[in-house]
PDB file of N, CA and C in Angstrom:
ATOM      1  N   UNK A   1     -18.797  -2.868 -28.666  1.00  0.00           N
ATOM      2  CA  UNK A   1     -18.673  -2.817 -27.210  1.00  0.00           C
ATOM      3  C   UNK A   1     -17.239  -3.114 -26.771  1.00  0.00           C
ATOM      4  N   UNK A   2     -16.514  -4.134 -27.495  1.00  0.00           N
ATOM      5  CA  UNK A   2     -15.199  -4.683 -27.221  1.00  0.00           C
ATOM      6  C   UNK A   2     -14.243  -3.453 -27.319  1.00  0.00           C
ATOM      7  N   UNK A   3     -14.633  -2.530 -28.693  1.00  0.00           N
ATOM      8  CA  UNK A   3     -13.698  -1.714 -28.589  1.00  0.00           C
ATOM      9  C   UNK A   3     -13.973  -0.509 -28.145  1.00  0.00           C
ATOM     10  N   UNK A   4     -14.913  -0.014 -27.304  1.00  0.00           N
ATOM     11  CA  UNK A   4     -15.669   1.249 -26.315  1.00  0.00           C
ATOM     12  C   UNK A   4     -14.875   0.316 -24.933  1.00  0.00           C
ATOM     13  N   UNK A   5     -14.390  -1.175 -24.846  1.00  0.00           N
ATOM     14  CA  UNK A   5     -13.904  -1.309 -23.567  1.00  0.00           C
ATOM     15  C   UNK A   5     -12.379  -0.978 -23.377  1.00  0.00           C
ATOM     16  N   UNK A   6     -11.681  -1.053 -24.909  1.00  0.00           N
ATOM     17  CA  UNK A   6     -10.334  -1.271 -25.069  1.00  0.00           C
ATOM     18  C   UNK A   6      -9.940   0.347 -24.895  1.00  0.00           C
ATOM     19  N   UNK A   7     -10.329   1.293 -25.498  1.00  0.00           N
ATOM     20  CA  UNK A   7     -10.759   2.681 -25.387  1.00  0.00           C
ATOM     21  C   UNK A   7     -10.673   2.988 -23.990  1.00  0.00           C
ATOM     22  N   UNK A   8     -11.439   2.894 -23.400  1.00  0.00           N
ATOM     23  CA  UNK A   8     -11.422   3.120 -21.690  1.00  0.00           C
ATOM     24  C   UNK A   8      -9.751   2.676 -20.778  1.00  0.00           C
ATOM     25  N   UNK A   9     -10.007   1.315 -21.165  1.00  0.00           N
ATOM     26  CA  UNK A   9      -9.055   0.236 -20.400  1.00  0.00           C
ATOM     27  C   UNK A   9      -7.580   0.851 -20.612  1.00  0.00           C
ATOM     28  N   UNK A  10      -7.405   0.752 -22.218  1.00  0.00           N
ATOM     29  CA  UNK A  10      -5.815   1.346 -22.410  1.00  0.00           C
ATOM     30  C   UNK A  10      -4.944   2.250 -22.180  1.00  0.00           C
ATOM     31  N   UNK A  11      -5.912   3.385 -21.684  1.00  0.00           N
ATOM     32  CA  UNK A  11      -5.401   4.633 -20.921  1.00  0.00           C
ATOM     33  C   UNK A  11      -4.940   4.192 -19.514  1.00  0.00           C
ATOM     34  N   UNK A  12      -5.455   3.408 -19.031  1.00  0.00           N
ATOM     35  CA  UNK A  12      -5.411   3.392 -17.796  1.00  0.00           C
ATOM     36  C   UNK A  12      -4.281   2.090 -17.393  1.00  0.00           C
ATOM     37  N   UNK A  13      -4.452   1.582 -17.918  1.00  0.00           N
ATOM     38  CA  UNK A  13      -3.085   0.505 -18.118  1.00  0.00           C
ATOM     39  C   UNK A  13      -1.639   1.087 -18.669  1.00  0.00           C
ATOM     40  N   UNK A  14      -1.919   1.666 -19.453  1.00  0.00           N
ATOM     41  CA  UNK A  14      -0.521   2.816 -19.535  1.00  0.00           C
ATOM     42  C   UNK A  14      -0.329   3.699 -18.146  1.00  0.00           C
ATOM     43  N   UNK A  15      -1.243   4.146 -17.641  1.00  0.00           N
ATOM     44  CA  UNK A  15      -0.904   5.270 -17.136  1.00  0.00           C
ATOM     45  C   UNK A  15      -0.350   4.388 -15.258  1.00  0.00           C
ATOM     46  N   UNK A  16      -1.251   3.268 -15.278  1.00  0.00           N
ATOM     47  CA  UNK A  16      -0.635   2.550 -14.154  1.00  0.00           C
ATOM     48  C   UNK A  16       1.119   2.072 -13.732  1.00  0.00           C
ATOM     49  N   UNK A  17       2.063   1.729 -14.917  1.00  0.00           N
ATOM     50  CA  UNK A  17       3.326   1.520 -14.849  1.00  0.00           C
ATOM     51  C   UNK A  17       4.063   3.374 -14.547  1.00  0.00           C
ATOM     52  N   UNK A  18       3.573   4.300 -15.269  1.00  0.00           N
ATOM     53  CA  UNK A  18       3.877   5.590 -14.848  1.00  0.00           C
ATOM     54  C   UNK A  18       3.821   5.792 -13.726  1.00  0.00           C
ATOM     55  N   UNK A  19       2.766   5.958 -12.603  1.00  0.00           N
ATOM     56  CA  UNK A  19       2.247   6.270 -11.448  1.00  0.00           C
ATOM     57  C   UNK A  19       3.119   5.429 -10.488  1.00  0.00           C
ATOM     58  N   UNK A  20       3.363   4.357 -10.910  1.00  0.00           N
ATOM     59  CA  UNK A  20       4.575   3.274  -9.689  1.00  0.00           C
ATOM     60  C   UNK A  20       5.773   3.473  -9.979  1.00  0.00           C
ATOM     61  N   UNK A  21       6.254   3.929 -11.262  1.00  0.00           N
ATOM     62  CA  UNK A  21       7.651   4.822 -11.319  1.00  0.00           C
ATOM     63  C   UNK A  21       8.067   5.954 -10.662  1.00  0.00           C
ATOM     64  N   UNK A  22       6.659   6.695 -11.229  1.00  0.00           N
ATOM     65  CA  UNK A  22       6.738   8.131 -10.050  1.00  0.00           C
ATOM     66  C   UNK A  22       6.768   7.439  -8.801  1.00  0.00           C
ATOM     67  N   UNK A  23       6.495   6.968  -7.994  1.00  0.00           N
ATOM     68  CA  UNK A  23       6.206   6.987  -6.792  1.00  0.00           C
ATOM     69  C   UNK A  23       7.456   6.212  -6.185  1.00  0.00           C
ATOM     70  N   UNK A  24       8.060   5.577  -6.997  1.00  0.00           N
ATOM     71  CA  UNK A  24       9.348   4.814  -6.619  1.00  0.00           C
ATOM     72  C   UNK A  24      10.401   5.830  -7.222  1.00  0.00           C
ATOM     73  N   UNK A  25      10.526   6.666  -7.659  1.00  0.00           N
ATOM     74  CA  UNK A  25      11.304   7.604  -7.988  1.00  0.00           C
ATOM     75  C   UNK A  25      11.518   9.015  -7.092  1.00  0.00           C
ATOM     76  N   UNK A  26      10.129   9.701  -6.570  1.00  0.00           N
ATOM     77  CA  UNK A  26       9.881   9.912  -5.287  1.00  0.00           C
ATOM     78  C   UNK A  26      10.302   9.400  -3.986  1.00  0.00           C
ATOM     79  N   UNK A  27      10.454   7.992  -3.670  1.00  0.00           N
ATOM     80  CA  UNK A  27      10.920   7.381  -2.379  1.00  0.00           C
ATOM     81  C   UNK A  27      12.365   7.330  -2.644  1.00  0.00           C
ATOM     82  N   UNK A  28      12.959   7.077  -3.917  1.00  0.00           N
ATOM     83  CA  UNK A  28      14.554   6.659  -4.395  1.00  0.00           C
ATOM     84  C   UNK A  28      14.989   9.105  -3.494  1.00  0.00           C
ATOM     85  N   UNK A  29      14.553   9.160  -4.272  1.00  0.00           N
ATOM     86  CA  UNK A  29      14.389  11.186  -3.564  1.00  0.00           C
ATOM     87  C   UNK A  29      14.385  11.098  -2.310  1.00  0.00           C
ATOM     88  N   UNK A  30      13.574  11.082  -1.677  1.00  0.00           N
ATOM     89  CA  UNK A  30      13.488  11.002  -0.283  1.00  0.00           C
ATOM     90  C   UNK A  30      14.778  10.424   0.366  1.00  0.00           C
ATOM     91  N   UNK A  31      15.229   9.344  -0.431  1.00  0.00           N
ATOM     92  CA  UNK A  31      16.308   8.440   0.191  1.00  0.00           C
ATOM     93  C   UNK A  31      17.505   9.485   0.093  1.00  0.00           C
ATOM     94  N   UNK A  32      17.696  10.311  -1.629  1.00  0.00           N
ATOM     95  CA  UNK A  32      18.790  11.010  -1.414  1.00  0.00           C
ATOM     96  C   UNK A  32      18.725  12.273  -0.797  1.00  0.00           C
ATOM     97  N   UNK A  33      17.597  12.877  -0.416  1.00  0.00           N
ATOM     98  CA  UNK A  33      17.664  14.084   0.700  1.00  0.00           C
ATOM     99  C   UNK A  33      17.998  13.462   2.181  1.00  0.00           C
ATOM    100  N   UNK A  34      17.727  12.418   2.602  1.00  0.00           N
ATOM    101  CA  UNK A  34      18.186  11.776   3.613  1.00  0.00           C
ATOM    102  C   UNK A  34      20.161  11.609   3.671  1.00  0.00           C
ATOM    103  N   UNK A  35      20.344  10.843   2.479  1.00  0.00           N
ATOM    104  CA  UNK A  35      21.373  10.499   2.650  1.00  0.00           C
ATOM    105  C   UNK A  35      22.625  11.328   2.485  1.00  0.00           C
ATOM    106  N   UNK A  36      22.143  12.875   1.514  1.00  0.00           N
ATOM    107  CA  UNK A  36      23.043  13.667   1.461  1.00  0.00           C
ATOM    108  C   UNK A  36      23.320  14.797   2.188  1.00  0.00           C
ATOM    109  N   UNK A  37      22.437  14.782   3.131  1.00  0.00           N
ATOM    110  CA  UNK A  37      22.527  15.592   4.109  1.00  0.00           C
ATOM    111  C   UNK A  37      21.714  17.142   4.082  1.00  0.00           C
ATOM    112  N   UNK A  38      20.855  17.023   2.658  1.00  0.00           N
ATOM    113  CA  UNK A  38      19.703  18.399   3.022  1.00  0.00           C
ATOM    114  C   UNK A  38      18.971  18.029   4.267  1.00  0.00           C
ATOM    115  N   UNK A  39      18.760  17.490   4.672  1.00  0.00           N
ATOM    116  CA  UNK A  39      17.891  17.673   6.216  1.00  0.00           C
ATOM    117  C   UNK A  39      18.757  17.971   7.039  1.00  0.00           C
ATOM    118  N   UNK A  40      19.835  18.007   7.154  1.00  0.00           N
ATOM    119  CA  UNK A  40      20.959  18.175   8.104  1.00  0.00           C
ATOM    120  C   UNK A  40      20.508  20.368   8.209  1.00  0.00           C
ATOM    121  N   UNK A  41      20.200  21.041   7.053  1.00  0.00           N
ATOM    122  CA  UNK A  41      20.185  22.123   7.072  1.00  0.00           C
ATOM    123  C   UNK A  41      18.168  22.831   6.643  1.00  0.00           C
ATOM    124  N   UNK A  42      17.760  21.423   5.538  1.00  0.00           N
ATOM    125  CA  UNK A  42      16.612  22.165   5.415  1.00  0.00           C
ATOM    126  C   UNK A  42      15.406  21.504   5.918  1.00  0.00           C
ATOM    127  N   UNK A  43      14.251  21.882   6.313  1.00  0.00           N
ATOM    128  CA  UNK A  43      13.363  20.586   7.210  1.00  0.00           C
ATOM    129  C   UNK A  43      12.325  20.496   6.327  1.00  0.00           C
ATOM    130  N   UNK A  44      11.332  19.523   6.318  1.00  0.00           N
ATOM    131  CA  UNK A  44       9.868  18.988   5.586  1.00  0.00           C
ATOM    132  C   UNK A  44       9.093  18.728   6.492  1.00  0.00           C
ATOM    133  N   UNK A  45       7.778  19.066   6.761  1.00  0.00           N
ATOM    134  CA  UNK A  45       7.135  19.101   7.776  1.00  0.00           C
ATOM    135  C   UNK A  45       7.395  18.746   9.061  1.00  0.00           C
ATOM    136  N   UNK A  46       8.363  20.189   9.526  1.00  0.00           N
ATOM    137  CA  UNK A  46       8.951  20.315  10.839  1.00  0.00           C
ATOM    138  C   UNK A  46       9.418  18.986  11.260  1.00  0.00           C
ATOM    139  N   UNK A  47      10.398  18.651  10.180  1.00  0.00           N
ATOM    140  CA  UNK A  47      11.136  17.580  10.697  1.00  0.00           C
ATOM    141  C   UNK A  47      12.897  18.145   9.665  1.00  0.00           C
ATOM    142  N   UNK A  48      13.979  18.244  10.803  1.00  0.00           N
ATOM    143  CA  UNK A  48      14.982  18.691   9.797  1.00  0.00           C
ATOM    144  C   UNK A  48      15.606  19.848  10.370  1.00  0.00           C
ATOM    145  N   UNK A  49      16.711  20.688   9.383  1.00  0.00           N
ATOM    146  CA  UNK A  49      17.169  21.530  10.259  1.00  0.00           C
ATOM    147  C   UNK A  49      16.481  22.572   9.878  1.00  0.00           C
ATOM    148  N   UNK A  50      16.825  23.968  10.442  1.00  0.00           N
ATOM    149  CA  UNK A  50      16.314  25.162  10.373  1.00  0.00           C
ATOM    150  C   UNK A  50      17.247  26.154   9.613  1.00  0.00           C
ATOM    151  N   UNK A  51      18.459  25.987   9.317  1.00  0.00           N
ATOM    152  CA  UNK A  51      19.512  26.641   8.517  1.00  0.00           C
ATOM    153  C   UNK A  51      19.170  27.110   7.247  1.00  0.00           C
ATOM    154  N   UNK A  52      18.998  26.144   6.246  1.00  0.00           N
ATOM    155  CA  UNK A  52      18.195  26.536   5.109  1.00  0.00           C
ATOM    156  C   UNK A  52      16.277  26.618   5.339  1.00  0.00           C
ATOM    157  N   UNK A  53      16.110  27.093   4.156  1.00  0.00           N
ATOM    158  CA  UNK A  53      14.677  27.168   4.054  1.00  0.00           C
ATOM    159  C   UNK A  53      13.857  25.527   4.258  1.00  0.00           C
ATOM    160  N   UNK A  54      13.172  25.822   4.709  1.00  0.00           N
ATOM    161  CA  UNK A  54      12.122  24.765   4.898  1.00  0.00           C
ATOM    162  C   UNK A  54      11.413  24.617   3.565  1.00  0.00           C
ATOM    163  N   UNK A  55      11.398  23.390   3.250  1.00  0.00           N
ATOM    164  CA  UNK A  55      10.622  22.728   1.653  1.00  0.00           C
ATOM    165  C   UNK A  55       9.746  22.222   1.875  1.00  0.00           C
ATOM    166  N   UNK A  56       8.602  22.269   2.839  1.00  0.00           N
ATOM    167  CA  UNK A  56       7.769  21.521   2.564  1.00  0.00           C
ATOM    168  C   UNK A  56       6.992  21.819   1.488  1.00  0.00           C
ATOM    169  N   UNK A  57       6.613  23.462   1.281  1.00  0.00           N
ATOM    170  CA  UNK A  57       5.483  23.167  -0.476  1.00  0.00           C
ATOM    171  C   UNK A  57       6.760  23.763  -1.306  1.00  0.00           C
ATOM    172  N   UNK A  58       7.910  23.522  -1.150  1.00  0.00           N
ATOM    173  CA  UNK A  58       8.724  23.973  -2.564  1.00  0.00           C
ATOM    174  C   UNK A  58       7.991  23.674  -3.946  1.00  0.00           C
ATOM    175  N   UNK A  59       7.213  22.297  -4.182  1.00  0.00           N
ATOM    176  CA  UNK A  59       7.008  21.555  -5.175  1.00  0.00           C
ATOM    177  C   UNK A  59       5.618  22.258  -5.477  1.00  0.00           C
ATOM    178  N   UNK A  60       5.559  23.430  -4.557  1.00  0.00           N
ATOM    179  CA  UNK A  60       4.044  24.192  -4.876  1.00  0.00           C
ATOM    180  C   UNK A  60       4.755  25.692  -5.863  1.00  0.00           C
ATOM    181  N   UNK A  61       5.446  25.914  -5.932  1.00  0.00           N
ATOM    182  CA  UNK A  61       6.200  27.101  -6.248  1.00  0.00           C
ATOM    183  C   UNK A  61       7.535  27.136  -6.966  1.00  0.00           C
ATOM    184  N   UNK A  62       7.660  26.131  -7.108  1.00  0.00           N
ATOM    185  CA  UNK A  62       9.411  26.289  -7.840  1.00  0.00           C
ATOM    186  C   UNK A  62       9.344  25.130  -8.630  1.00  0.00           C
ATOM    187  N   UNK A  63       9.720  25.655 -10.060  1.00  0.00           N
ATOM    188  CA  UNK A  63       9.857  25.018 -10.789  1.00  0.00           C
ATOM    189  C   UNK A  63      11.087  24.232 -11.391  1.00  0.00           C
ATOM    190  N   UNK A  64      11.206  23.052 -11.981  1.00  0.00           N
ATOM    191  CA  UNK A  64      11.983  21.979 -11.801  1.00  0.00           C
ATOM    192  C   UNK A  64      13.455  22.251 -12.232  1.00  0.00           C
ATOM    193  N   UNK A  65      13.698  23.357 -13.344  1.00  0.00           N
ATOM    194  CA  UNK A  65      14.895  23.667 -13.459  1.00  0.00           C
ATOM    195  C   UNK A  65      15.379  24.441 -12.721  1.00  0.00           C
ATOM    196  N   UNK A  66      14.652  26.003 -11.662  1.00  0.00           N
ATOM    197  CA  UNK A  66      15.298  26.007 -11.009  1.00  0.00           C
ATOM    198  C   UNK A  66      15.899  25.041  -9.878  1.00  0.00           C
ATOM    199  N   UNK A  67      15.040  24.343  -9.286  1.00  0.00           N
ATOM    200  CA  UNK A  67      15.412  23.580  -8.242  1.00  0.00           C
ATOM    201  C   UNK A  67      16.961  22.391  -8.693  1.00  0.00           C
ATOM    202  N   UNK A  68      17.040  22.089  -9.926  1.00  0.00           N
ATOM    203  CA  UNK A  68      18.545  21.602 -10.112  1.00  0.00           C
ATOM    204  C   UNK A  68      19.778  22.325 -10.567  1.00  0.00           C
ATOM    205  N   UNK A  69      18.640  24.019 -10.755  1.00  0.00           N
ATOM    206  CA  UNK A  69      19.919  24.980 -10.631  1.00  0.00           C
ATOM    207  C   UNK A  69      20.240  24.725  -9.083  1.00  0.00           C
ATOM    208  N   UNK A  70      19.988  24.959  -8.072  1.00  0.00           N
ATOM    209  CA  UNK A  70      19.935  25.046  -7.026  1.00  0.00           C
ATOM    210  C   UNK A  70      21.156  23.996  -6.431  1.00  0.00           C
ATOM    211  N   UNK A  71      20.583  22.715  -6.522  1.00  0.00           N
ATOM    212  CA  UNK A  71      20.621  21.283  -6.353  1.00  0.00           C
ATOM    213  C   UNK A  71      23.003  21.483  -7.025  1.00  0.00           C
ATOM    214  N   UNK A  72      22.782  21.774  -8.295  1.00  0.00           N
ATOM    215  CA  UNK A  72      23.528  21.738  -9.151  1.00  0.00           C
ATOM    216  C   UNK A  72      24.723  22.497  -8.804  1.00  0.00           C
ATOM    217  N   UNK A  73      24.226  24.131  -8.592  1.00  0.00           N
ATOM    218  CA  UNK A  73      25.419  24.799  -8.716  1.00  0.00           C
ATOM    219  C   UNK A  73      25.184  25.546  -7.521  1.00  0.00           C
ATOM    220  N   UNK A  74      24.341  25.553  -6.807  1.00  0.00           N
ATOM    221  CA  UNK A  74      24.505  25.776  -4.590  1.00  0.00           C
ATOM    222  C   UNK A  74      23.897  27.266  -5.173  1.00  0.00           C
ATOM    223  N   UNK A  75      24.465  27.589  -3.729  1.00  0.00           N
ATOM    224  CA  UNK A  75      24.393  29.401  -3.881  1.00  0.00           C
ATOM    225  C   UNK A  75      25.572  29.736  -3.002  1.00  0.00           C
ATOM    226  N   UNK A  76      25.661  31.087  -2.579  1.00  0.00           N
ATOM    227  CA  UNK A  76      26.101  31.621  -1.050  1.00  0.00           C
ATOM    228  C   UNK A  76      25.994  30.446   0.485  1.00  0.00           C
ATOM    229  N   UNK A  77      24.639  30.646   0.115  1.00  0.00           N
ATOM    230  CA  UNK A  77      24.524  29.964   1.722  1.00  0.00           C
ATOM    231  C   UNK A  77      24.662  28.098   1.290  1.00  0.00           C
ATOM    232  N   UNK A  78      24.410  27.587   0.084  1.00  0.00           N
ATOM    233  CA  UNK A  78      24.168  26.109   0.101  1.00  0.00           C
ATOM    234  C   UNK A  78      25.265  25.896  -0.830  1.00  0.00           C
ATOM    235  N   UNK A  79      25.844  25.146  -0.308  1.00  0.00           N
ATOM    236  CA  UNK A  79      27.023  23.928  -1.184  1.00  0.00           C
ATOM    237  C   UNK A  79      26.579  23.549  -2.376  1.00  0.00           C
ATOM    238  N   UNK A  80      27.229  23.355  -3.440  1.00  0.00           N
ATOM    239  CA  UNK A  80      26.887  22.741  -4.840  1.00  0.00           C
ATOM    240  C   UNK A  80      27.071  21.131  -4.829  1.00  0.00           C
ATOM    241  N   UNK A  81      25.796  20.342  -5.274  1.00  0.00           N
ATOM    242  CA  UNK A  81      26.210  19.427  -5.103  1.00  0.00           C
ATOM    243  C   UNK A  81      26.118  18.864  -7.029  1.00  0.00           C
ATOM    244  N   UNK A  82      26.054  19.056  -7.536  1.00  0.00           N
ATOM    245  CA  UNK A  82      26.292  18.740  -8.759  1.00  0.00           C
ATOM    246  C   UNK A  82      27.888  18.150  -9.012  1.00  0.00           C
ATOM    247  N   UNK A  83      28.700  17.707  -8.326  1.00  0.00           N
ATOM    248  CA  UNK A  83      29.715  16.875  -8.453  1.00  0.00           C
ATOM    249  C   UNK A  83      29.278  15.796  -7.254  1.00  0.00           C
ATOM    250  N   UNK A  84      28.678  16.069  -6.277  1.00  0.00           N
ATOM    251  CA  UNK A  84      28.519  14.607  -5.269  1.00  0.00           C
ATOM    252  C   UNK A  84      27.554  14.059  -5.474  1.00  0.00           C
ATOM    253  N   UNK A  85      26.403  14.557  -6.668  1.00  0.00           N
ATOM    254  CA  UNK A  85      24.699  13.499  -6.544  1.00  0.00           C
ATOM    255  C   UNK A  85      25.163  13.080  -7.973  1.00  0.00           C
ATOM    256  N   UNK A  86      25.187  11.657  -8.424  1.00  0.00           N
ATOM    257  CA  UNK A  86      24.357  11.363  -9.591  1.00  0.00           C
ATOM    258  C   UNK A  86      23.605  12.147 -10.812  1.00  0.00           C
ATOM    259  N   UNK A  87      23.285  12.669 -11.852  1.00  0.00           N
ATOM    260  CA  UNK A  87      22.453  12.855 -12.040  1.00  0.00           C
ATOM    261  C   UNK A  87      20.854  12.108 -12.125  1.00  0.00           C
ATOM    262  N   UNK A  88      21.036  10.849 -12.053  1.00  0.00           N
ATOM    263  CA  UNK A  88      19.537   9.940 -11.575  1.00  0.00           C
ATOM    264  C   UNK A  88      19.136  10.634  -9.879  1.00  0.00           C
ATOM    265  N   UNK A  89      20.202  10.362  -9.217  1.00  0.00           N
ATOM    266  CA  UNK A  89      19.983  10.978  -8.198  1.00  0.00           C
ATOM    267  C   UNK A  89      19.256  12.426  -7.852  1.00  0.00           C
ATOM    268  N   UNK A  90      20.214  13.368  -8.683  1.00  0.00           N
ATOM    269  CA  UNK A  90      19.067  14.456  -8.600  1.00  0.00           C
ATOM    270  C   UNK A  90      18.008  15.074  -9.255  1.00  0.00           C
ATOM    271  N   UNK A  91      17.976  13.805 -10.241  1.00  0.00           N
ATOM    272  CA  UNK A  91      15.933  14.063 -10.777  1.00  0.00           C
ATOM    273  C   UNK A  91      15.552  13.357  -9.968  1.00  0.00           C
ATOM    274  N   UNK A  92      15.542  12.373  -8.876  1.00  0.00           N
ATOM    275  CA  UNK A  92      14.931  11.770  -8.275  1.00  0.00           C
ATOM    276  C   UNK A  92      14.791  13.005  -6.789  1.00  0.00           C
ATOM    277  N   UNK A  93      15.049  13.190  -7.240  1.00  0.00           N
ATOM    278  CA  UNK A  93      15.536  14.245  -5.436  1.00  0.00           C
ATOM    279  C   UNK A  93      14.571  15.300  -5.770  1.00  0.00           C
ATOM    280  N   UNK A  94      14.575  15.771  -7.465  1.00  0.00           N
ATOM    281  CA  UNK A  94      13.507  16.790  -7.701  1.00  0.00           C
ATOM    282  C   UNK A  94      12.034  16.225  -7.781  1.00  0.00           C
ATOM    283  N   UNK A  95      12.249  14.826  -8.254  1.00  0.00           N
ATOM    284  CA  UNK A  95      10.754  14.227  -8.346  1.00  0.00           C
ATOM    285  C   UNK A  95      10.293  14.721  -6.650  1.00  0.00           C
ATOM    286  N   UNK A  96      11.180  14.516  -5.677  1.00  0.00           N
ATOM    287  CA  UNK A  96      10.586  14.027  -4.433  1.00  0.00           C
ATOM    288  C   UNK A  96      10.200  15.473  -3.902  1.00  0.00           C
ATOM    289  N   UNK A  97      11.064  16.368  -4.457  1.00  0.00           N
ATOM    290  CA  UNK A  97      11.029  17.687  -3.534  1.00  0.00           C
ATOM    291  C   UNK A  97       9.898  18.185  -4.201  1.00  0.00           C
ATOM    292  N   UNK A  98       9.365  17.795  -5.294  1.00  0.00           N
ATOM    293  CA  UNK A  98       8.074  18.453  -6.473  1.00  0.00           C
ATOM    294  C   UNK A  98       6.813  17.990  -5.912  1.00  0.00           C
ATOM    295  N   UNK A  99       7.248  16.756  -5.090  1.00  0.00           N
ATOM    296  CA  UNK A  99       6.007  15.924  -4.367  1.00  0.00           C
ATOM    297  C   UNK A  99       5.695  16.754  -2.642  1.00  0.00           C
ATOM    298  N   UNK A 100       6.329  18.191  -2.430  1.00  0.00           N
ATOM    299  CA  UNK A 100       6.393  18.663  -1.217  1.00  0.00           C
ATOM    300  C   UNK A 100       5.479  19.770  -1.556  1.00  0.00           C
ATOM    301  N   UNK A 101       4.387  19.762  -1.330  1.00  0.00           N
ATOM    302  CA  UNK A 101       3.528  21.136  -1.396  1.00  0.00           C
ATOM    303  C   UNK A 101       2.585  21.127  -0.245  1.00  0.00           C
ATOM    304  N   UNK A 102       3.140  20.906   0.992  1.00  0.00           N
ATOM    305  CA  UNK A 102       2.462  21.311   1.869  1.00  0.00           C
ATOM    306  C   UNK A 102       1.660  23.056   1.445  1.00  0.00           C
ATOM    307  N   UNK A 103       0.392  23.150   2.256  1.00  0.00           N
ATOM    308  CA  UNK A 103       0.320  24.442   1.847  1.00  0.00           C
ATOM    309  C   UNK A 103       1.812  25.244   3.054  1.00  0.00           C
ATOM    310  N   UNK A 104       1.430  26.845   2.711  1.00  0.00           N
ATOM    311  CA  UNK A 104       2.370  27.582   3.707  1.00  0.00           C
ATOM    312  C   UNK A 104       1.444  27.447   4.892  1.00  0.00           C
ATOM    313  N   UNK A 105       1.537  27.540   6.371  1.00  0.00           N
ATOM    314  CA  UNK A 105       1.490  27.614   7.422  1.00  0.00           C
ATOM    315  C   UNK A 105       1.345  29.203   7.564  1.00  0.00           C
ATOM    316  N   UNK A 106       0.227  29.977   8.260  1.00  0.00           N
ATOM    317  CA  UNK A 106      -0.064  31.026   8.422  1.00  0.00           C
ATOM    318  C   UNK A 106       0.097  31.508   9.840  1.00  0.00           C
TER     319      UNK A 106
END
């Protein structure tokens, strides 16, 4: 019985320190889309600018390397920020933007 409890229990005790990383790694994101100025151009549930695309379900559709191609080396219309973020910074920025899947709005 002791070890049908340890079985159960140990998954879930691992998986608890994961889940509060993510989620503090997510808010550390949030902090650097705030602070670097993507809301200045792109918005998350109609909050933000209208210049770039709106992200709210990016994290439904785009997958994680593009988004630090993106993040990394800009395009035409978006600045490269791969010399002004961290790199902690911008896996945290992808954790947060991966956590945006609003559905689309019809």
């Amino acid at each position: 019985m002791r070890l049908r409890q340890a079985v159960l229990v140990l998954p879930l005790a691992f998986s608890l320190p994961m889940q509060a990383s993510s989620a503090e790694q997510r808010a550390r994101g949030a902090a650097v889309f705030e602070s670097s100025g993507c809301r200045h151009c792109h918005s998350i549930r109609n909050s933000g600018g209208h210049r770039g695309p709106d992200l709210s379900g990016v994290g439904r559709t785009a997958k994680k390397a593009a988004m630090r191609k993106q993040i990394v080396d800009g395009s035409q219309a978006m600045p490269s920020f791969g010399d002004v973020l961290e790199p902690h910074e911008i896996d945290d920025l992808i954790a947060y933007l991966r956590s945006c899947r609003d559905k689309p709005k019809r």
